[in-house]
Protein backbone atom coordinates (compact mmCIF):
# COMPACT_ATOMS: atom_id res chain seq x y z
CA UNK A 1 119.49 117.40 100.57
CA UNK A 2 116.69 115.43 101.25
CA UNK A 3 115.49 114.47 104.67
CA UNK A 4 115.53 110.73 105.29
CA UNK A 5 113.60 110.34 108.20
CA UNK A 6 110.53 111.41 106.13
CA UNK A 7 110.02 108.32 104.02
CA UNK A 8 107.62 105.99 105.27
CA UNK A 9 106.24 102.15 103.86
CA UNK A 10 102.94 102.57 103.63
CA UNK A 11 100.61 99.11 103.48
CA UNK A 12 98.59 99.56 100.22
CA UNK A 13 95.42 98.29 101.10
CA UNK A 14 93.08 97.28 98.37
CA UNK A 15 90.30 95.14 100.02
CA UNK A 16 88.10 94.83 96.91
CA UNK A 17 88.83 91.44 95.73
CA UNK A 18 87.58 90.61 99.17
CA UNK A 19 84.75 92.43 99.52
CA UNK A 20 83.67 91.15 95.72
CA UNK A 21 84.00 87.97 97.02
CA UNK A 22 81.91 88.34 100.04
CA UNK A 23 79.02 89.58 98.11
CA UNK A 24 79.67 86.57 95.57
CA UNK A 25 78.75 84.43 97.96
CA UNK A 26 75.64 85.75 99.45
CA UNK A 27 72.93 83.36 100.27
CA UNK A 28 75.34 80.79 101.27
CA UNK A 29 75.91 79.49 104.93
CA UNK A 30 78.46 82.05 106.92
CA UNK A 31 80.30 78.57 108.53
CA UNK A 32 80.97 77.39 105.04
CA UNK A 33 82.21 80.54 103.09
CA UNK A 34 84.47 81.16 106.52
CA UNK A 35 85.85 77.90 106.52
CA UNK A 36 86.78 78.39 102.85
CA UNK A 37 88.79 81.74 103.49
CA UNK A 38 90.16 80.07 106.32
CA UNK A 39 91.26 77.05 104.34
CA UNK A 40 93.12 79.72 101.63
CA UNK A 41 94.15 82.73 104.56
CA UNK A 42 96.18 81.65 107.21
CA UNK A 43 97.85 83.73 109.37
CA UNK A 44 101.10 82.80 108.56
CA UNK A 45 102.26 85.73 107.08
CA UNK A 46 101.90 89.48 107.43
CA UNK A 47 99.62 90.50 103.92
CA UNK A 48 97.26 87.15 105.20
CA UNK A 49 96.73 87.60 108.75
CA UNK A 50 95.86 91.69 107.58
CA UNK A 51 93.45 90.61 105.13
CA UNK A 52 91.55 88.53 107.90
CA UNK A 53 91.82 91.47 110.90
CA UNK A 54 89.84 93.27 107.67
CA UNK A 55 86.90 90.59 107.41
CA UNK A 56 84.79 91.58 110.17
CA UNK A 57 85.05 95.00 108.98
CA UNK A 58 82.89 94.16 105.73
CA UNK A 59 80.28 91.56 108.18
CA UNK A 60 78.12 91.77 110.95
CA UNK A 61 78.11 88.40 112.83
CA UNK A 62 76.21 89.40 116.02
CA UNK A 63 73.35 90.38 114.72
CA UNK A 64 69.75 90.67 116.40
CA UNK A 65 66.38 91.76 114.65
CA UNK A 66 64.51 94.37 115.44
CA UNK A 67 61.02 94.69 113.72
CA UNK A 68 62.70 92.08 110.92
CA UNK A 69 65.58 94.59 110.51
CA UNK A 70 69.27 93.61 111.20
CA UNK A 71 70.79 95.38 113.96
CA UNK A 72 74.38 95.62 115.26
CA UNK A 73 76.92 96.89 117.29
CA UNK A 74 79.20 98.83 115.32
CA UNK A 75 81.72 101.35 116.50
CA UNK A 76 80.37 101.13 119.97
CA UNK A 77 76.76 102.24 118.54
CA UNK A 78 73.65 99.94 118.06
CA UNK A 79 72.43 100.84 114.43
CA UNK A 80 70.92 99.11 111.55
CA UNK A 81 73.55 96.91 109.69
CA UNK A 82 74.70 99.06 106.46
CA UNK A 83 74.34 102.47 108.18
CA UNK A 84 76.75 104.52 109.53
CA UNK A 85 80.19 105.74 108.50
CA UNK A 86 81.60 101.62 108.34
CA UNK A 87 82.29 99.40 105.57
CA UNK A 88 79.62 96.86 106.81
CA UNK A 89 77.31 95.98 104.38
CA UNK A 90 76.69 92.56 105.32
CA UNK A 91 75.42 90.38 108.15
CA UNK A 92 74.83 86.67 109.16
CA UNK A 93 71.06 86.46 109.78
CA UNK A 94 70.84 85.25 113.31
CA UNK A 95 68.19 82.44 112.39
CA UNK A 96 69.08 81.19 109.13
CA UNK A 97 73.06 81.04 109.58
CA UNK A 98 73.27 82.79 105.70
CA UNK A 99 75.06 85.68 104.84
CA UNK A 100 72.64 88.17 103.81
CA UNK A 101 72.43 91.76 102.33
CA UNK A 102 70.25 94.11 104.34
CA UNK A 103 67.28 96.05 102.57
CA UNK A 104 67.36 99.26 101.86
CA UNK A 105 66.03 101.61 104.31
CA UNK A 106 63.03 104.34 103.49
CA UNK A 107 64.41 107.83 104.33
């Protein structure tokens, strides 16, 4: 006999139409590709309000430079956006407003 209390729903979780989509639209002002997810996400259901709490995990909005390299706050560390363990690869640049891809870093 089977035990019932076993089975679990588990959210399936595939974020890369979303992250595709972010990187589509590099170069472009942050305000205006945000406003567009916003206009097609709202949190009125369950799957869309998840899909936004995942966002920020793919950008870096507060963002400072340091020596023209794109530092954040991310897991409770300062680091250079796009290092680390997280799924951020992208940032706002803090001057120009545009959503930007960091450089890669010299080892």
């Amino acid at each position: 006999m089977r035990d019932r209390l076993r089975r679990t729903k588990w959210l399936n979780e595939n974020l890369s139409p979303l992250e595709r989509y972010l990187h589509s639209q590099v170069g472009r002002p942050w305000r205006l590709v945000y406003s567009e997810i916003r206009r097609n996400l709202a949190p009125r259901n369950a799957v869309q309000m998840h899909i936004l709490q995942h966002l920020f995990q793919f950008i870096a909005t507060d963002v400072w430079l340091v020596d023209g390299v794109p530092w954040t706050c991310d897991s409770g560390r300062e680091r250079p956006v796009g290092t680390g363990w997280g799924r951020i690869r992208l940032y706002v640049c803090p001057k120009s407003g545009l959503l930007k891809v960091p450089k890669p870093r010299k080892k």
